[in-house]
Protein backbone atom coordinates (compact mmCIF):
# COMPACT_ATOMS: atom_id res chain seq x y z
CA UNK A 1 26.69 -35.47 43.54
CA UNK A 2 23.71 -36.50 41.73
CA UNK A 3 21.44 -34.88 39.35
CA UNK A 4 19.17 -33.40 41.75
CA UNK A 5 22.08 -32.04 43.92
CA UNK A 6 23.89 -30.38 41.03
CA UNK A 7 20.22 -28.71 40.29
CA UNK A 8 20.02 -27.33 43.38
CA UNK A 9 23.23 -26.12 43.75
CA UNK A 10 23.02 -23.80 40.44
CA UNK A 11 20.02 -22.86 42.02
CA UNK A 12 21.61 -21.01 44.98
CA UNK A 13 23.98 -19.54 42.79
CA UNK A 14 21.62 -17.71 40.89
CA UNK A 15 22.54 -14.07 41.98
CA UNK A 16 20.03 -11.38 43.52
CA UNK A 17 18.67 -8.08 42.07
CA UNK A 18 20.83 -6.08 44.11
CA UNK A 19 23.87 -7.83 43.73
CA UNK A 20 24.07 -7.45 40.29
CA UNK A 21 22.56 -4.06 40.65
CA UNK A 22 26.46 -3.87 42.75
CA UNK A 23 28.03 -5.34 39.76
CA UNK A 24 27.25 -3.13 37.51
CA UNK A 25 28.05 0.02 38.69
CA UNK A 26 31.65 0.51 37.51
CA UNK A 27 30.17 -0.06 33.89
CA UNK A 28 30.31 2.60 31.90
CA UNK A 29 28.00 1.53 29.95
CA UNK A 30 25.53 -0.08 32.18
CA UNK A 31 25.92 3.52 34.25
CA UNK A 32 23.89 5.39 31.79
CA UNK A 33 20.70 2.69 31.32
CA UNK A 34 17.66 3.49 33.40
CA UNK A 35 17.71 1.49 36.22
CA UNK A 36 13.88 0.33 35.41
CA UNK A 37 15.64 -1.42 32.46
CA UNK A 38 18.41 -2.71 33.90
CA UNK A 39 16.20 -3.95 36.74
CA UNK A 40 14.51 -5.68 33.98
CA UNK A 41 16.88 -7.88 32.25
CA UNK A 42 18.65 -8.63 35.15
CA UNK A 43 15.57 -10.31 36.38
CA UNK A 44 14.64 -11.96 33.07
CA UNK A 45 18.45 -13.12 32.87
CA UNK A 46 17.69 -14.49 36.16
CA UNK A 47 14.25 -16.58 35.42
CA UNK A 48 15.54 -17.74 32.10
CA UNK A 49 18.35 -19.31 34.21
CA UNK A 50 16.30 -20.65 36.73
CA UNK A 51 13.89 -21.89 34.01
CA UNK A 52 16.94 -23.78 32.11
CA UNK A 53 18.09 -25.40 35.18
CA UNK A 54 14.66 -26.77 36.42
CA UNK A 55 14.16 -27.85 33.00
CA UNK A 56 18.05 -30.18 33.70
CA UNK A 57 19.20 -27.89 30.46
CA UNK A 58 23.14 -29.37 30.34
CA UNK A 59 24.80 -26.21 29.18
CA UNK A 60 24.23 -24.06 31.81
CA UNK A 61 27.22 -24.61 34.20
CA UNK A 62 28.48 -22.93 37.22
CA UNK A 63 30.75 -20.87 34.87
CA UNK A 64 27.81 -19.41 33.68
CA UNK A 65 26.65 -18.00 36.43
CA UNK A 66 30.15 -16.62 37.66
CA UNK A 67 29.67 -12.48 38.33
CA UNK A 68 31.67 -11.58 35.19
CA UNK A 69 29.68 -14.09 32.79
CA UNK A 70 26.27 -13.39 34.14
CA UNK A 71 27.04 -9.74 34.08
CA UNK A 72 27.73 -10.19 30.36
CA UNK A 73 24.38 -11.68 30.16
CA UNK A 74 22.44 -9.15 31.37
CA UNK A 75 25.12 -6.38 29.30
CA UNK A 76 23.67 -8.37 26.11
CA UNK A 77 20.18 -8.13 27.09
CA UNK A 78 20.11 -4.61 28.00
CA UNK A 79 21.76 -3.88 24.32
CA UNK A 80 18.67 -5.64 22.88
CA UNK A 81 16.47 -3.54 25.39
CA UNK A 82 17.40 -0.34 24.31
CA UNK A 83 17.98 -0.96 20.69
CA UNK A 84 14.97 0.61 18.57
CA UNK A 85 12.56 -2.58 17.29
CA UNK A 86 12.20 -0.11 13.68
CA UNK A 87 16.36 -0.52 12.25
CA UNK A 88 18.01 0.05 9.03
CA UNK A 89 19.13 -3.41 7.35
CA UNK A 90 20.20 -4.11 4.35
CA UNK A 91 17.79 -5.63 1.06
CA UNK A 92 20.13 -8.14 -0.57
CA UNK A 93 16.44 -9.94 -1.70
CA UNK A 94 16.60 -8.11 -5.16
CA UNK A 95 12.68 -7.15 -4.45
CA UNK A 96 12.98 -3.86 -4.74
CA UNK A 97 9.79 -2.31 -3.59
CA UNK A 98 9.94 -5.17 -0.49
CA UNK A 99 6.91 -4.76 1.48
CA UNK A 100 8.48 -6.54 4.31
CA UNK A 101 11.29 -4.46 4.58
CA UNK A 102 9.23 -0.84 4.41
CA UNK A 103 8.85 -0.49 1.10
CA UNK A 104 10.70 2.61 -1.16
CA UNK A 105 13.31 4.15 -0.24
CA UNK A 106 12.94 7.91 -0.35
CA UNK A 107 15.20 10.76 -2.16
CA UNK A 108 17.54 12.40 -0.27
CA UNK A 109 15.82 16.16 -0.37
CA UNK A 110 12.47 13.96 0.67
CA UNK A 111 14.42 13.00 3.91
CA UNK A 112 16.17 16.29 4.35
CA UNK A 113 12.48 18.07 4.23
CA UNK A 114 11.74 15.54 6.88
CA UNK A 115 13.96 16.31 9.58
CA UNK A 116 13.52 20.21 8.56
CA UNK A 117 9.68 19.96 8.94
CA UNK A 118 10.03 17.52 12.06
CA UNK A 119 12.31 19.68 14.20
CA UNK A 120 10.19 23.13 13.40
CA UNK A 121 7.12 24.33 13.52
CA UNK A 122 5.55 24.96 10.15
CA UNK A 123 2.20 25.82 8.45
CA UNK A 124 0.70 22.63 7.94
CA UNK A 125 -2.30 23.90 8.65
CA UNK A 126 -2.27 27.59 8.48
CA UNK A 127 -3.03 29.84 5.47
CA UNK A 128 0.51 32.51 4.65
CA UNK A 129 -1.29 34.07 2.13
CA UNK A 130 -4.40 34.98 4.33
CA UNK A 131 -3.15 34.89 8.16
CA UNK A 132 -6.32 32.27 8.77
CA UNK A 133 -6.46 28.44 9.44
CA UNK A 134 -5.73 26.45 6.52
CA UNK A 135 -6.11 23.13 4.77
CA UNK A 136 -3.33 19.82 5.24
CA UNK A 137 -4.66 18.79 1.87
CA UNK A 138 -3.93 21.81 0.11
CA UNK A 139 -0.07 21.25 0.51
CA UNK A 140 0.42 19.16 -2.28
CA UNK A 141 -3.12 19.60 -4.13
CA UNK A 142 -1.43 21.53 -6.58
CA UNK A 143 1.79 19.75 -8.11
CA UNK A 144 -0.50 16.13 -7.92
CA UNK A 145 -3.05 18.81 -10.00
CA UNK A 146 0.54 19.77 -12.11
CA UNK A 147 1.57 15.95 -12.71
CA UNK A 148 -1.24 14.30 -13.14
CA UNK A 149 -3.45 16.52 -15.20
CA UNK A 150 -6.56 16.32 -12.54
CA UNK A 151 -8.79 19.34 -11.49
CA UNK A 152 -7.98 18.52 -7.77
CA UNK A 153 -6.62 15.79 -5.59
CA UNK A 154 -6.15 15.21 -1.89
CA UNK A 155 -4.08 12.46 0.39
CA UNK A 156 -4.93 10.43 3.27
CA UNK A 157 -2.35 7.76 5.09
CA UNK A 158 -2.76 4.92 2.50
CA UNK A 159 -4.75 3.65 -0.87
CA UNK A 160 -7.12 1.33 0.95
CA UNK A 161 -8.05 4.42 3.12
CA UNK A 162 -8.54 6.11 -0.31
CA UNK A 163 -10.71 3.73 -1.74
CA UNK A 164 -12.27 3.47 1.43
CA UNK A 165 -13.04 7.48 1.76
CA UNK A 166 -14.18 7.47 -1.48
CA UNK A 167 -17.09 4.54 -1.69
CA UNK A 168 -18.24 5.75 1.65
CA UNK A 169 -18.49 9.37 0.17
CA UNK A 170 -19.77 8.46 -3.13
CA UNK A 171 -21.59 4.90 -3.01
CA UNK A 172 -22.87 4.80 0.67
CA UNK A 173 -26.07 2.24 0.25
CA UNK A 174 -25.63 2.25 -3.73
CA UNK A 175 -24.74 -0.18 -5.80
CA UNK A 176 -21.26 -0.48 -6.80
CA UNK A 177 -20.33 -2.35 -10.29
CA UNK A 178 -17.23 -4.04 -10.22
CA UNK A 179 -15.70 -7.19 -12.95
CA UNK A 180 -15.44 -10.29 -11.06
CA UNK A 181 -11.88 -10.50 -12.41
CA UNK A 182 -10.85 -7.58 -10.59
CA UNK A 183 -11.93 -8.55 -6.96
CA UNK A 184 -8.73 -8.20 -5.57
CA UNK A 185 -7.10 -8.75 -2.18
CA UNK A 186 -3.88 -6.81 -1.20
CA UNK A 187 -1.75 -7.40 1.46
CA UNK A 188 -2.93 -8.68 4.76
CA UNK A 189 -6.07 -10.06 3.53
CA UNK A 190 -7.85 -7.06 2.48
CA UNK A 191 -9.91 -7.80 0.00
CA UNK A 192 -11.88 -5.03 -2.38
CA UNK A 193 -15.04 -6.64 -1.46
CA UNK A 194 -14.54 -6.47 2.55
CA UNK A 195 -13.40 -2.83 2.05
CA UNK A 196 -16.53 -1.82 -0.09
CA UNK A 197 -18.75 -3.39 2.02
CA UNK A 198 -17.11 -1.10 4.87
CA UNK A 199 -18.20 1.78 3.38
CA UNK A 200 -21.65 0.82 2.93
CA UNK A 201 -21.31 0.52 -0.63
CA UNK A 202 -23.19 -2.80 -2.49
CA UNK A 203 -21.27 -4.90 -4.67
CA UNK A 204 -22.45 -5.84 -7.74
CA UNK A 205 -20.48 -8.31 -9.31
CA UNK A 206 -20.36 -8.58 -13.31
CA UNK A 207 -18.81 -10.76 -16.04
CA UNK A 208 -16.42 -14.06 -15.43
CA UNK A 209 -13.22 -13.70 -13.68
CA UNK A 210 -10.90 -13.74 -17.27
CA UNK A 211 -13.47 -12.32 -19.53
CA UNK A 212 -16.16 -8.80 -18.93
CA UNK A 213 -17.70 -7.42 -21.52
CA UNK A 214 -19.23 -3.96 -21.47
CA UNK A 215 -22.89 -5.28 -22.09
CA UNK A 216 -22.05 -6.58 -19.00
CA UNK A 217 -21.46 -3.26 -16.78
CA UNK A 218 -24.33 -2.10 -18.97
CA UNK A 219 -27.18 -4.41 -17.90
CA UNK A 220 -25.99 -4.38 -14.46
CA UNK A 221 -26.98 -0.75 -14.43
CA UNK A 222 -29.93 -0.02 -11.76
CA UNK A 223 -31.75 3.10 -10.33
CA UNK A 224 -29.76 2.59 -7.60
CA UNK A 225 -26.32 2.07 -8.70
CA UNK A 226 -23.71 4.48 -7.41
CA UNK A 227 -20.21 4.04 -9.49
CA UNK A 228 -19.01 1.97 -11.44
CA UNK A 229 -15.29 0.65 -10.71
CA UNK A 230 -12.36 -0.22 -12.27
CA UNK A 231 -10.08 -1.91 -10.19
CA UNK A 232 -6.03 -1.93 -11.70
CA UNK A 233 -5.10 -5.82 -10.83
CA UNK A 234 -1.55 -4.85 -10.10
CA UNK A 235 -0.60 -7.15 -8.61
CA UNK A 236 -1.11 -10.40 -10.59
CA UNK A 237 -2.33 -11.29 -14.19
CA UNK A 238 -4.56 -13.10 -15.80
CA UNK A 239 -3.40 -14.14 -19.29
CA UNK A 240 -4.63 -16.59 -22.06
CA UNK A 241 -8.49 -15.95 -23.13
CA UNK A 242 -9.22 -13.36 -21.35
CA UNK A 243 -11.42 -9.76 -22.05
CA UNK A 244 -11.54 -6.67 -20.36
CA UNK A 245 -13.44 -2.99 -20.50
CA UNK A 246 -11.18 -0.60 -21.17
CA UNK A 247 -11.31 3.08 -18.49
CA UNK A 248 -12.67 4.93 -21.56
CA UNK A 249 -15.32 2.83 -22.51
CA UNK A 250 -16.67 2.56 -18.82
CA UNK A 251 -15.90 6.25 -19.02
CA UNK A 252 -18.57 6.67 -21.70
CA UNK A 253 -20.82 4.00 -19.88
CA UNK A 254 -21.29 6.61 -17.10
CA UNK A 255 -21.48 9.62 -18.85
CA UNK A 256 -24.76 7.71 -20.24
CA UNK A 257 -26.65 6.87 -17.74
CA UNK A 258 -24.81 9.93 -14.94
CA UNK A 259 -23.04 7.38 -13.06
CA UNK A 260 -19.40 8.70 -12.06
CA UNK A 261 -16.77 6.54 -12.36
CA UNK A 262 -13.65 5.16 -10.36
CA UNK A 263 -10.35 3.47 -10.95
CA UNK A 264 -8.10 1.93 -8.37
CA UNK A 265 -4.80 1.80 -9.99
CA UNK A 266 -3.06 0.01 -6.68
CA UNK A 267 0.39 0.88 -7.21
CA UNK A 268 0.34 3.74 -9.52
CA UNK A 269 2.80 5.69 -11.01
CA UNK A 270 3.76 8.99 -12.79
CA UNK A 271 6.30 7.04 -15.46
CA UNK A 272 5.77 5.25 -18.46
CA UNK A 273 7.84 1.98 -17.83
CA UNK A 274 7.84 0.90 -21.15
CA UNK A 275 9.83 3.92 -22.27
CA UNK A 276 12.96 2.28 -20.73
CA UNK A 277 12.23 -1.37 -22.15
CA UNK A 278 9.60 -2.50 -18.75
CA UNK A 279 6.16 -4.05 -18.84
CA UNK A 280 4.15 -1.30 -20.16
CA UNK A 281 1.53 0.09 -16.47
CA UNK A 282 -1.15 2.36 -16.54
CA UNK A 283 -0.19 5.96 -15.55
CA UNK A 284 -2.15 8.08 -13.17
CA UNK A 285 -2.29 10.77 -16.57
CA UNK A 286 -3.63 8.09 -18.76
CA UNK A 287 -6.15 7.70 -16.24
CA UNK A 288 -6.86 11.28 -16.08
CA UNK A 289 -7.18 11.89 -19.23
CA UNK A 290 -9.33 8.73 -19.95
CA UNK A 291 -11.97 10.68 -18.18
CA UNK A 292 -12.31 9.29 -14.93
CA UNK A 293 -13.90 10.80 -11.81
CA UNK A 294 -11.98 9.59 -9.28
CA UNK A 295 -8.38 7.82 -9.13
CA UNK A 296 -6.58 6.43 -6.11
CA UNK A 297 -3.29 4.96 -6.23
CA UNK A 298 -0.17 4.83 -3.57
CA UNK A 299 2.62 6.98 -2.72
CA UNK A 300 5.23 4.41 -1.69
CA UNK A 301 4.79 1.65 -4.31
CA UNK A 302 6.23 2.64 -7.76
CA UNK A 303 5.61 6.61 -6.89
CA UNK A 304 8.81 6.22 -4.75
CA UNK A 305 7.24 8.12 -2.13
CA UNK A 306 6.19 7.15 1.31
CA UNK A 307 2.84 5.24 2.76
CA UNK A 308 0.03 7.63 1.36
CA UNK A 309 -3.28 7.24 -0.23
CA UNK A 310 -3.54 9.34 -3.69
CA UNK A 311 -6.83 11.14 -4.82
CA UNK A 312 -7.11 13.00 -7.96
CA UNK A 313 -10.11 13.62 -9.98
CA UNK A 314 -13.47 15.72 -10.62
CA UNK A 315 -13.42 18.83 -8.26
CA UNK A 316 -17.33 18.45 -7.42
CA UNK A 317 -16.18 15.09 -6.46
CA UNK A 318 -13.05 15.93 -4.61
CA UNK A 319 -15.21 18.47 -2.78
CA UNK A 320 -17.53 15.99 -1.16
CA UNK A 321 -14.93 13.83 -0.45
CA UNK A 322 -12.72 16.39 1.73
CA UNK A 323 -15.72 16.99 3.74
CA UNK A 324 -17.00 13.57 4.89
CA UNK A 325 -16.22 13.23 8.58
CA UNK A 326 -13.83 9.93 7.71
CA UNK A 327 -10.80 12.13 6.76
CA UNK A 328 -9.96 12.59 10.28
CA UNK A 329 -9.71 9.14 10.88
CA UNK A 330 -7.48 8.85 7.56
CA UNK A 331 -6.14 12.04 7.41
CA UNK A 332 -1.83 12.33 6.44
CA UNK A 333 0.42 13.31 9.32
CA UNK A 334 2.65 16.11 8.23
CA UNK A 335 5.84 14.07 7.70
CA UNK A 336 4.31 12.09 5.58
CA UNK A 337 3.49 15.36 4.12
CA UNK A 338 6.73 16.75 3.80
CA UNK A 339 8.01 13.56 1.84
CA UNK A 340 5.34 13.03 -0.79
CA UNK A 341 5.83 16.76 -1.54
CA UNK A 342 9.42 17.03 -2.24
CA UNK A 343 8.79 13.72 -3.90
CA UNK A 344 6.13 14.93 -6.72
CA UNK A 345 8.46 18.04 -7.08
CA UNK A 346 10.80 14.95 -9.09
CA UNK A 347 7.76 13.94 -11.87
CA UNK A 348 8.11 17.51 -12.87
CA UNK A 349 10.66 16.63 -14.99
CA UNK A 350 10.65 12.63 -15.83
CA UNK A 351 14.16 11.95 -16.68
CA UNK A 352 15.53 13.32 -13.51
CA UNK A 353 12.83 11.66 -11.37
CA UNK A 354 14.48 8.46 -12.43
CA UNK A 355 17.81 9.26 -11.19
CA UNK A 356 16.83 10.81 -8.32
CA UNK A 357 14.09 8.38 -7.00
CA UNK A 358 15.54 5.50 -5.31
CA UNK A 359 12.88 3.16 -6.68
CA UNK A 360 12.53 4.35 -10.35
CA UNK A 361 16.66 4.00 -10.53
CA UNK A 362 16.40 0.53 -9.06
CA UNK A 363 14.30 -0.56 -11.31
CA UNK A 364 15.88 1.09 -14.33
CA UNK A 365 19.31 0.15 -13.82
CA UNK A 366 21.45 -1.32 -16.39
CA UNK A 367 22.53 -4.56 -16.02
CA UNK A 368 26.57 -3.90 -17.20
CA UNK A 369 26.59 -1.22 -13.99
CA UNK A 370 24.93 -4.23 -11.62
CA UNK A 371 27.35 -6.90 -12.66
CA UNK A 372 29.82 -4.33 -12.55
CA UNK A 373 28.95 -3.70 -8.70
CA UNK A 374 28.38 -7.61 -8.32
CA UNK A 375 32.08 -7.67 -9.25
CA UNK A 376 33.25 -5.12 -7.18
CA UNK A 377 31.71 -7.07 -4.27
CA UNK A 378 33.32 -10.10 -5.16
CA UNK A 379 36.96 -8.66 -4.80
CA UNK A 380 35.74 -7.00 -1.03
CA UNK A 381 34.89 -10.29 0.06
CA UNK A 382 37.84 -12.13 -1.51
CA UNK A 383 40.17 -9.58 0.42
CA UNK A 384 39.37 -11.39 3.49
CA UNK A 385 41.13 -13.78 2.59
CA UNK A 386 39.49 -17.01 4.05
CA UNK A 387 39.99 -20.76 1.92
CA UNK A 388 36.55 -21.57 3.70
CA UNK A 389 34.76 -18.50 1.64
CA UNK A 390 33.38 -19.59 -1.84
CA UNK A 391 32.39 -16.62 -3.89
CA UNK A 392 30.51 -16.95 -7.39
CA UNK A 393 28.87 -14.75 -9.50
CA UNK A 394 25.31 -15.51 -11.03
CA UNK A 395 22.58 -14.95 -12.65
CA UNK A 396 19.69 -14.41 -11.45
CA UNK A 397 16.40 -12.33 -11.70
CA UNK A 398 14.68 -9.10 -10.10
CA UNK A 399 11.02 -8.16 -8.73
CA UNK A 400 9.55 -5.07 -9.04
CA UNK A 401 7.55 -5.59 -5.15
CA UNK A 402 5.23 -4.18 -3.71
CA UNK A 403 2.16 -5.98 -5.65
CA UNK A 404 3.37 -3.92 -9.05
CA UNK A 405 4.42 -5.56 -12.44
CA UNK A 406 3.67 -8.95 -11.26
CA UNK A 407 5.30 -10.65 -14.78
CA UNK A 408 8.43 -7.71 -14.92
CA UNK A 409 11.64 -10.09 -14.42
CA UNK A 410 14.46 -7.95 -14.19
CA UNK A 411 17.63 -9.37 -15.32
CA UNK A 412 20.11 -9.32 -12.64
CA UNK A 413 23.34 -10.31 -10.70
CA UNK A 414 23.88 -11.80 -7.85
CA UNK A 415 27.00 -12.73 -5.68
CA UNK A 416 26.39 -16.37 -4.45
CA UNK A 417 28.35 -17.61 -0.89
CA UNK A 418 29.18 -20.86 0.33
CA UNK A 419 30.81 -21.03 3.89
CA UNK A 420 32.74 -24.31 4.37
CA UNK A 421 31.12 -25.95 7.77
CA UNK A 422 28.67 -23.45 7.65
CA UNK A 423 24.72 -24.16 6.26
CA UNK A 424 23.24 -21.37 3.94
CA UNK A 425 20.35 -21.30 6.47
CA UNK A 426 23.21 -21.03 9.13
CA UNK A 427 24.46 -18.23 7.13
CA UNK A 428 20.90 -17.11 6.65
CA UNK A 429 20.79 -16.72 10.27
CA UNK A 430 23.75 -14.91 11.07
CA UNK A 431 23.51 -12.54 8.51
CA UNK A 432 19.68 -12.17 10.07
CA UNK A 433 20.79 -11.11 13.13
CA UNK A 434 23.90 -9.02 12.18
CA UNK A 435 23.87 -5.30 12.91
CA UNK A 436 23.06 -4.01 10.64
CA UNK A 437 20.77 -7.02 9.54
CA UNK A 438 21.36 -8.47 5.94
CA UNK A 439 18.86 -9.87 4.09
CA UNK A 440 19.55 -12.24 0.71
CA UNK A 441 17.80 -15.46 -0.47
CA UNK A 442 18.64 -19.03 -0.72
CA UNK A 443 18.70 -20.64 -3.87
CA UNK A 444 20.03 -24.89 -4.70
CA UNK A 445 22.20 -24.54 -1.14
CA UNK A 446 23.40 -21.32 -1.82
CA UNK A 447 23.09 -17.56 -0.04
CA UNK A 448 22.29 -15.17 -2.54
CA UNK A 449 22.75 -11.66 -2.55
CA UNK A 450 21.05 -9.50 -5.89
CA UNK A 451 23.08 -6.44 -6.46
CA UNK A 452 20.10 -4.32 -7.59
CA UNK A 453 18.91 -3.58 -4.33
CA UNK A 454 22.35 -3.13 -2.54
CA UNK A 455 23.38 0.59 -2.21
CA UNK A 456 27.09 1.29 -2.82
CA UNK A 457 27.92 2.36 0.60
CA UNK A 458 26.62 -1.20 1.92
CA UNK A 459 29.51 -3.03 0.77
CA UNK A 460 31.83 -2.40 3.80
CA UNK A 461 29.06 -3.45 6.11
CA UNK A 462 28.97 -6.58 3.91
CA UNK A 463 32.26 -7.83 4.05
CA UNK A 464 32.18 -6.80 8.16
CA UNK A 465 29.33 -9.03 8.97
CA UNK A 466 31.23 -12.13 7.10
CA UNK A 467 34.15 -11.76 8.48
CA UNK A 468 32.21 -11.91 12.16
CA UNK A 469 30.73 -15.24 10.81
CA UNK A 470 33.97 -16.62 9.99
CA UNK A 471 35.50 -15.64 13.36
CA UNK A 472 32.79 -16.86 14.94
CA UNK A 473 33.00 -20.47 13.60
C-alpha cells in the first residue's frame, strides 16, 4: 500500500458526529457535558485528525483512531473545554507582587467578605442611616480618611483611571507641569504622557531626565497652567548625578502662584519599609501630610489589596472629582469593594497588617524561616525516592513586583531540580501545564523554585506534579 493509499484509508476511518455522540453515552463523565460542547470537540478532534493526515503527519496511526483512543481524545478536550481559562497556580518565580500571575494575594477576611457580599444583597449603594440612595464611594471614604490622614478620598477600578479622572477633572485644556525624568510608562505601554493627553490636559515638560530643579517648575508657570505633578517613578531609578524637587517644595510652589498640586505615587503603600530593614518608599501619609492636593496610588501593588485606583486629598478637590461624568466609566464594582475595605481595616494597626497581608509578610519574611521551608521541601521531594531527581539548595534573590522597589533584592532560597533525561525547559513545560500549574525560573540549566512566594500548603501539590513527570518519562 503506498503513501497515498494509507492516507486515504485513515481518512475513512475518521469517525462521524453521531457515532461518537453513541460512544459516549455510557460515560459518566461525558453524560453530564452539554452536548453543544461535546459536539464541539468531537468535531475539532475530528478536523485536527483529518488535518494531520492530509498534512502525511507519521504518528497518527490507525490505533489512533480506534473508538476507545479517539474517545479519549475528545474526553481530554472536553476537560480543557470546561476548565475555567482564570485558575489558581502556583508562584515559585520569587516575584512576589507578579503582575503576570494577578498580582497580591488577598487576606483571608478580604476573601471571606467577598463571597459574603457576592452571594447577598447589600447596601452598596443605599444610605442605613437615612433610608435614601447612597454613595459606592462613601464605603471606604472614611478608614482611607483614618489611614492616610486626608480630608476625603474616593476609588475607581485602577490608578491609571485615577490619574486619568483626576487631570480630566482638574487640568482639562490647562497646562500640566511635569519633570522630564518622571515621564513614565507602566505596564502595557501606558505612558503618563498618552494618559494626560487623554484627559485633555497639556504637558509641559521641565528640567533633564536625571536632574529638575525647582526654578525649573517655577518658570514653567503660565496663566494657563492647571497642576503641577509629581509623578513617584516606582518602578525604576535613576541614580548617579541626578536632582529632584521634593512634594513639599512643589507644595509651596503652588500655594504661590494657586496652582493645586498632584502626586502619583504608582504603587503606594500605608508601611514604612525601611522600618523592617527595606528600601526606604514614600507613604501615602508622607504624602498627605507634605501638603498635597491630590494623591493616587494602587490597591493591589504593595497595599495588598485588589485592582483599585486610590484618591485621597483636598475635599473641594475630591468634590469635583466625584462629580465629573467619567466615574461611571471608572467607577469600583462592589467586590472590589468589599476587599479593599476589609483590607484598609489591617493599616489600622501596622504590625498586624504585616502578618496578616499576604504581600507585606512576603516581603518581610525572614530569611532563617525561608531556608527553613526551602529545607522542608527538599526532604518532600527526596521522599520520592527517584536516583534521576537532583535536589540542591541555593541562593538566590527576591523581587518586590509589580513596578515597586525596583533596586529591593530580597535575599532568598531556592530549591534547584535537575531531572536526569529531562531538559529544565522540558521540566519548565510540564510543570507549565500541571494542574495546578507551577511556575519557577531557569537559571545556568537549572529549574528554580524561590521559597518566598510558595505558601505552605503548596508543598504536597509540589511533590505530586514531579512525581507525574517522572512517571511520565
Amino acid at each position: 500500500m503506498d503513501e497515498n493509499e494509507k492516507q486515504q484509508a485513515l481518512l475513512r476511518m475518521l469517525p462521524g458526529v453521531d457515532h461518537v455522540l453513541e460512544l459516549a453515552k455510557p460515560d459518566l463523565f461525558l453524560k453530564n457535558i452539554p452536548k453543544s460542547v461535546l459536539v464541539r470537540c468531537i468535531r475539532s478532534a475530528v478536523e485536527n485528525f483529518r488535518k494531520a493526515i492530509l498534512d502525511g503527519d507519521p504518528d497518527v496511526t490507525e490505533s489512533d483512531l480506534a473508538d476507545s483512543v479517539f474517545l479519549e481524545n475528545v474526553k481530554n478536550s472536553v476537560h480543557a473545554a470546561v476548565r475555567p481559562n482564570l485558575r489558581q497556580l502556583i508562584n515559585a518565580t520569587g516575584v512576589v507582587v507578579h503582575t503576570n500571575l494577578g498580582r497580591s494575594l488577598l487576606a483571608v477576611d478580604a476573601v471571606e467578605n467577598i463571597l459574603t457580599i457576592a452571594s447577598r444583597y447589600s447596601n452598596l449603594e443605599f444610605d442605613l442611616s437615612k433610608g435614601v440612595r447612597g454613595s459606592r464611594y462613601s464605603i471606604v471614604e472614611d478608614i482611607l480618611c483614618e489611614v492616610s490622614g486626608a480630608e476625603s478620598a474616593m476609588v475607581v477600578n485602577n490608578n491609571a483611571g485615577a490619574v486619568l479622572l483626576c487631570l480630566d477633572t482638574v487640568a482639562q485644556g490647562k497646562k500640566v507641569i511635569v519633570s522630564r525624568g518622571e515621564l513614565i510608562e507602566i505596564g502595557g505601554s501606558f505612558r503618563i504622557p498618552d494618559v494626560m493627553a487623554k484627559s485633555g490636559g497639556i504637558l509641559k515638560e521641565v528640567g533633564t531626565t536625571n536632574r529638575t530643579h525647582l526654578k525649573d517648575y517655577e518658570n514653567a508657570v503660565e496663566n494657563d497652567t492647571g497642576l503641577l505633578l509629581k509623578v513617584h517613578t516606582s518602578n525604576y531609578s535613576v541614580v548617579g548625578f541626578t536632582a529632584e524637587v521634593s512634594l513639599k517644595a512643589l507644595v509651596d510652589l503652588g500655594k504661590k502662584y494657586k496652582i493645586p498640586v498632584m502626586e502619583d505615587l504608582g504603587s503606594g503603600t500605608f508601611i514604612d519599609f525601611s522600618r523592617y530593614g527595606l528600601i526606604k518608599e514614600p507613604t501615602v501619609q508622607e504624602s498627605v501630610a507634605a501638603g498635597a492636593d491630590l494623591i493616587t496610588f494602587s490597591g493591589d501593588k504593595l497595599l495588598g489589596g485588589p485592582q483599585a485606583g486610590i484618591i485621597v486629598g483636598k475635599q473641594e478637590i475630591l468634590n469635583k472629582i466625584k462629580t465629573n461624568p467619567m466615574t461611571r466609566a471608572l467607577r469600583i464594582d462592589k467586590l472590589t469593594l468589599a476587599a479593599l475595605e476589609l483590607t484598609l481595616h489591617h493599616y489600622r494597626d501596622p504590625e498586624k497588617a504585616i502578618d496578616s497581608i499576604p504581600t507585606l509578610r512576603m516581603l518581610t519574611l525572614p530569611f532563617d524561616y525561608i531556608e527553613a521551608q526551602a529545607k522542608q521541601l527538599v526532604a518532600a521531594l527526596e521522599n520520592i525516592g527517584d536516583s534521576r531527581l537532583k535536589i540542591q539548595l541555593v541562593n538566590i534573590t527576591s523581587a518586590a513586583g509589580g513596578g515597586a522597589l525596583p533596586l529591593l533584592n530580597l535575599p532568598s532560597k531556592g530549591v534547584g531540580i535537575k531531572i536526569k533525561g529531562i531538559s529544565p525547559n522540558a521540566m519548565e513545560r510540564h510543570l507549565r501545564e500541571n494542574t495546578p500549574p507551577i511556575i519557577g525560573r531557569i537559571e545556568e540549566d537549572v529549574f528554580i523554585m524561590d521559597l518566598r512566594t510558595i505558601q505552605d500548603d503548596e508543598f504536597v501539590a509540589i511533590k505530586d506534579a514531579f512525581e507525574h513527570i517522572l512517571n511520565l518519562n
